[in-house]
N, C-alpha and C. Protein backbone atom coordinates (compact mmCIF):
# COMPACT_ATOMS: atom_id res chain seq x y z
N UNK A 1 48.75 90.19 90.19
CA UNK A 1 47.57 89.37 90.10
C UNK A 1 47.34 88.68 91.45
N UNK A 2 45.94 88.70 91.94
CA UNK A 2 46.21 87.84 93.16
C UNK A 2 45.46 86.48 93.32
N UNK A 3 46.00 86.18 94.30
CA UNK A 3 46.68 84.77 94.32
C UNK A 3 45.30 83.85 94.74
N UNK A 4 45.23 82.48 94.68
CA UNK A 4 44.16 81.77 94.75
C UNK A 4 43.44 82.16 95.78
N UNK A 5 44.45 82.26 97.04
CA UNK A 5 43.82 82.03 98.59
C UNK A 5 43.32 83.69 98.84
N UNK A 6 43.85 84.43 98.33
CA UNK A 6 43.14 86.12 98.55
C UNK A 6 41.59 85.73 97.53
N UNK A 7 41.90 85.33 96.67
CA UNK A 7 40.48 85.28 95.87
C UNK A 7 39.41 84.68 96.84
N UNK A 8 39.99 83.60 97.84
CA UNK A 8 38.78 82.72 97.79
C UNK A 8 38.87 83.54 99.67
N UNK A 9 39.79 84.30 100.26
CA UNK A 9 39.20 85.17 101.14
C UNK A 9 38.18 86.35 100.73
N UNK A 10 38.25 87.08 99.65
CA UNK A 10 38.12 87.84 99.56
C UNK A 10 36.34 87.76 98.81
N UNK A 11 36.03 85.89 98.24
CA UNK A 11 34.75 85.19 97.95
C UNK A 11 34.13 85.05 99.76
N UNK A 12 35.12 84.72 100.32
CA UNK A 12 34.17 84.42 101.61
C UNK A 12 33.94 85.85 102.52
N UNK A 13 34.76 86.85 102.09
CA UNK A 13 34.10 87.93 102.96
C UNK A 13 32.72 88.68 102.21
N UNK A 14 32.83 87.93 100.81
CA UNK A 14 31.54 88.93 100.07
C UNK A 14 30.25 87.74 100.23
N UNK A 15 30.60 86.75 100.90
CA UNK A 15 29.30 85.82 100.94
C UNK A 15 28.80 86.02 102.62
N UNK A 16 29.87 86.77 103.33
CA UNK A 16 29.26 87.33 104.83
C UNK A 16 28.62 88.20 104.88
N UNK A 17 28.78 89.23 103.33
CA UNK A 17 27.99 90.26 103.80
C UNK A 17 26.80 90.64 102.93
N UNK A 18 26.90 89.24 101.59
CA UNK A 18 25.08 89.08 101.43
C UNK A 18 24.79 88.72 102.74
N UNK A 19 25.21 87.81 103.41
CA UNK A 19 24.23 87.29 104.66
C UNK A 19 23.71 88.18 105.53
N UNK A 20 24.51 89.69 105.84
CA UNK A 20 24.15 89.87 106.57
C UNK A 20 23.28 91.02 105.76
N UNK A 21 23.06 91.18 104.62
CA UNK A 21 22.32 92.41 104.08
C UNK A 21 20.86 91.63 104.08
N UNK A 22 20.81 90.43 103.71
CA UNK A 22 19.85 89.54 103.81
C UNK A 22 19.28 89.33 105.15
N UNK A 23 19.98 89.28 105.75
CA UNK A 23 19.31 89.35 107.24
C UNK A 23 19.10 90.60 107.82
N UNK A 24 19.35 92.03 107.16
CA UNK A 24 18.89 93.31 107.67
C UNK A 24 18.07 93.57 106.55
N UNK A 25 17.90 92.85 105.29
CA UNK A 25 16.38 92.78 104.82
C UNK A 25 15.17 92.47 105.50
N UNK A 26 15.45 91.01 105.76
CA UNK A 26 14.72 90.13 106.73
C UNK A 26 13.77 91.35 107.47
N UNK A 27 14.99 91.56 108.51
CA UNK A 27 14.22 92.78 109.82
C UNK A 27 13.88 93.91 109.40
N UNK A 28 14.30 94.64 108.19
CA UNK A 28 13.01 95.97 107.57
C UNK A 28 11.94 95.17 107.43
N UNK A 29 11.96 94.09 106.55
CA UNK A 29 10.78 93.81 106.48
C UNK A 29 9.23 93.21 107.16
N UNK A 30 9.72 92.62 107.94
CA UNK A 30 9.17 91.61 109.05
C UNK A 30 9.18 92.82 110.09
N UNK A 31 9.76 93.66 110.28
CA UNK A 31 9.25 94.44 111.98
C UNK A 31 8.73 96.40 111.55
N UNK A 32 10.36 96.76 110.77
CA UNK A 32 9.86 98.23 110.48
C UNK A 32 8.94 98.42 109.69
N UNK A 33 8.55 97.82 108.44
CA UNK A 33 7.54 97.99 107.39
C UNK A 33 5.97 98.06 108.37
N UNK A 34 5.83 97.16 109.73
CA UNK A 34 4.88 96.76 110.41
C UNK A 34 4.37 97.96 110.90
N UNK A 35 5.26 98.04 111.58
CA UNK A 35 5.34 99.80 112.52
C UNK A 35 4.67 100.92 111.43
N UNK A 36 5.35 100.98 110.00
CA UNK A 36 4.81 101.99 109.58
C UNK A 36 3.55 101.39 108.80
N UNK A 37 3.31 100.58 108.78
CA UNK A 37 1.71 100.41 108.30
C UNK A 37 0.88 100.82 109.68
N UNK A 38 0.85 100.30 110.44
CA UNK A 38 0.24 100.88 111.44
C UNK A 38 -0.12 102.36 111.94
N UNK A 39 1.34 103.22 111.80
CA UNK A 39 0.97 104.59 111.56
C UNK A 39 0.85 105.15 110.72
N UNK A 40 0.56 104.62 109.59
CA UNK A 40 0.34 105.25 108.36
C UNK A 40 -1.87 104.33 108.79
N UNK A 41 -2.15 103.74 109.29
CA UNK A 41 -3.88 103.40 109.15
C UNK A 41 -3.93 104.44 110.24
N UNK A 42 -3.01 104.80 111.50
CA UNK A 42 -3.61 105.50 112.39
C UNK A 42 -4.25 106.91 111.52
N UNK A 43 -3.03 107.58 111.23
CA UNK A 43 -3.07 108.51 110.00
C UNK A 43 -4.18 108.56 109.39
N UNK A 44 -4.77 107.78 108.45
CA UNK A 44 -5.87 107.40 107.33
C UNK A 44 -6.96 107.38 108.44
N UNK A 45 -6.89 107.32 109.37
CA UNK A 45 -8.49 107.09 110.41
C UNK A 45 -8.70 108.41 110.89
N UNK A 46 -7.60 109.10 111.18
CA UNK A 46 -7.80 110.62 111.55
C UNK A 46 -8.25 111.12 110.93
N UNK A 47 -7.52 111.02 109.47
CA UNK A 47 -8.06 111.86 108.03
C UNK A 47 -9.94 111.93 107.95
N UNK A 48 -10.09 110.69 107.86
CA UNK A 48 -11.28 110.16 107.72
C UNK A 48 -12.24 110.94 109.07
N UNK A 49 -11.59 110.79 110.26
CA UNK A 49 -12.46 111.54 111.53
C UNK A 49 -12.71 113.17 110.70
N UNK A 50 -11.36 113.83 110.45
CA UNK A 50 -11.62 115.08 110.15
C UNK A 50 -12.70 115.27 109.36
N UNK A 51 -12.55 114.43 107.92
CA UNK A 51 -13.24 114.79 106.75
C UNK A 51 -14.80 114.50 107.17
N UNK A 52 -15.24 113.57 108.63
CA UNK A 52 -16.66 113.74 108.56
C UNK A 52 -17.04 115.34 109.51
N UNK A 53 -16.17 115.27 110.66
CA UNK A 53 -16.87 116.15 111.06
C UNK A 53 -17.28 117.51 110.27
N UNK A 54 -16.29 117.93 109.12
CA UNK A 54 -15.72 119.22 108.06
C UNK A 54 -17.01 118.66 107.75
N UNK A 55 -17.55 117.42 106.89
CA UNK A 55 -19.32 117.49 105.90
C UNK A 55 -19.98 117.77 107.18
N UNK A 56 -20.20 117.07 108.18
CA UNK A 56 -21.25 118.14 109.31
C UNK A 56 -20.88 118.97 109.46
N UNK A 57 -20.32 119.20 109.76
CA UNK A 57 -20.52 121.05 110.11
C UNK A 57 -20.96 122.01 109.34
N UNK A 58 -20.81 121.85 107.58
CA UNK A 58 -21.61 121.91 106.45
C UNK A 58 -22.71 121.53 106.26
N UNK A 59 -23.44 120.43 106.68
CA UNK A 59 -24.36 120.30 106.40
C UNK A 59 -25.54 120.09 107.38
N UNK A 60 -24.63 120.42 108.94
CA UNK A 60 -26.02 121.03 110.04
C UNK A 60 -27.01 121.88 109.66
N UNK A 61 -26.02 123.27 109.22
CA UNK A 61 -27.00 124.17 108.96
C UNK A 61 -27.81 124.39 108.56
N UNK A 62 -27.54 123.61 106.76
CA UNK A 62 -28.74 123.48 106.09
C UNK A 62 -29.83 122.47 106.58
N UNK A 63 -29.57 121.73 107.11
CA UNK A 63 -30.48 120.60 107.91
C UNK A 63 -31.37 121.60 108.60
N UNK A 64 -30.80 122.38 109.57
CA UNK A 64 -31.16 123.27 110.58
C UNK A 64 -32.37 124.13 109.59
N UNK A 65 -32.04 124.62 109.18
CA UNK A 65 -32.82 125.86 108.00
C UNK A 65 -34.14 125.34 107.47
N UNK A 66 -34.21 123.73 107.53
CA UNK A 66 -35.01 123.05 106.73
C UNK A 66 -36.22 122.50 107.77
N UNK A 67 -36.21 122.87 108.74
CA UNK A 67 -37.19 122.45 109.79
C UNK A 67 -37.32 124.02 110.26
């Protein structure tokens, strides 16, 4: 069975390393999450460039045809 003082080492090494999971929460959240929102709107704006030029280019022609 172990002994008081291993227990209460073995309480203070598991309260170092919430701290430090908590603090590499912290920084996914606050910096990497940032980064990928950003390239994930760059992404979504391209999409969006493609999908207009794809309806013009469809719908020059008939424009064209109609004059």
């Amino acid at each position: 069975m172990a002994t008081a003082k291993e227990n209460s080492q073995r309480i203070n090494k598991i309260e170092t390393d919430v701290a430090v999971i908590k603090k590499d929460i912290s920084t996914i959240k606050s910096n990497h999450l940032k980064h990928i929102e950003d390239d994930v709107k760059k992404i979504d704006m391209r999409l969006w460039a493609i999908l207009i030029i794809l309806v013009a280019s469809v719908f020059i022609p008939f424009v064209k045809n109609l004059w």
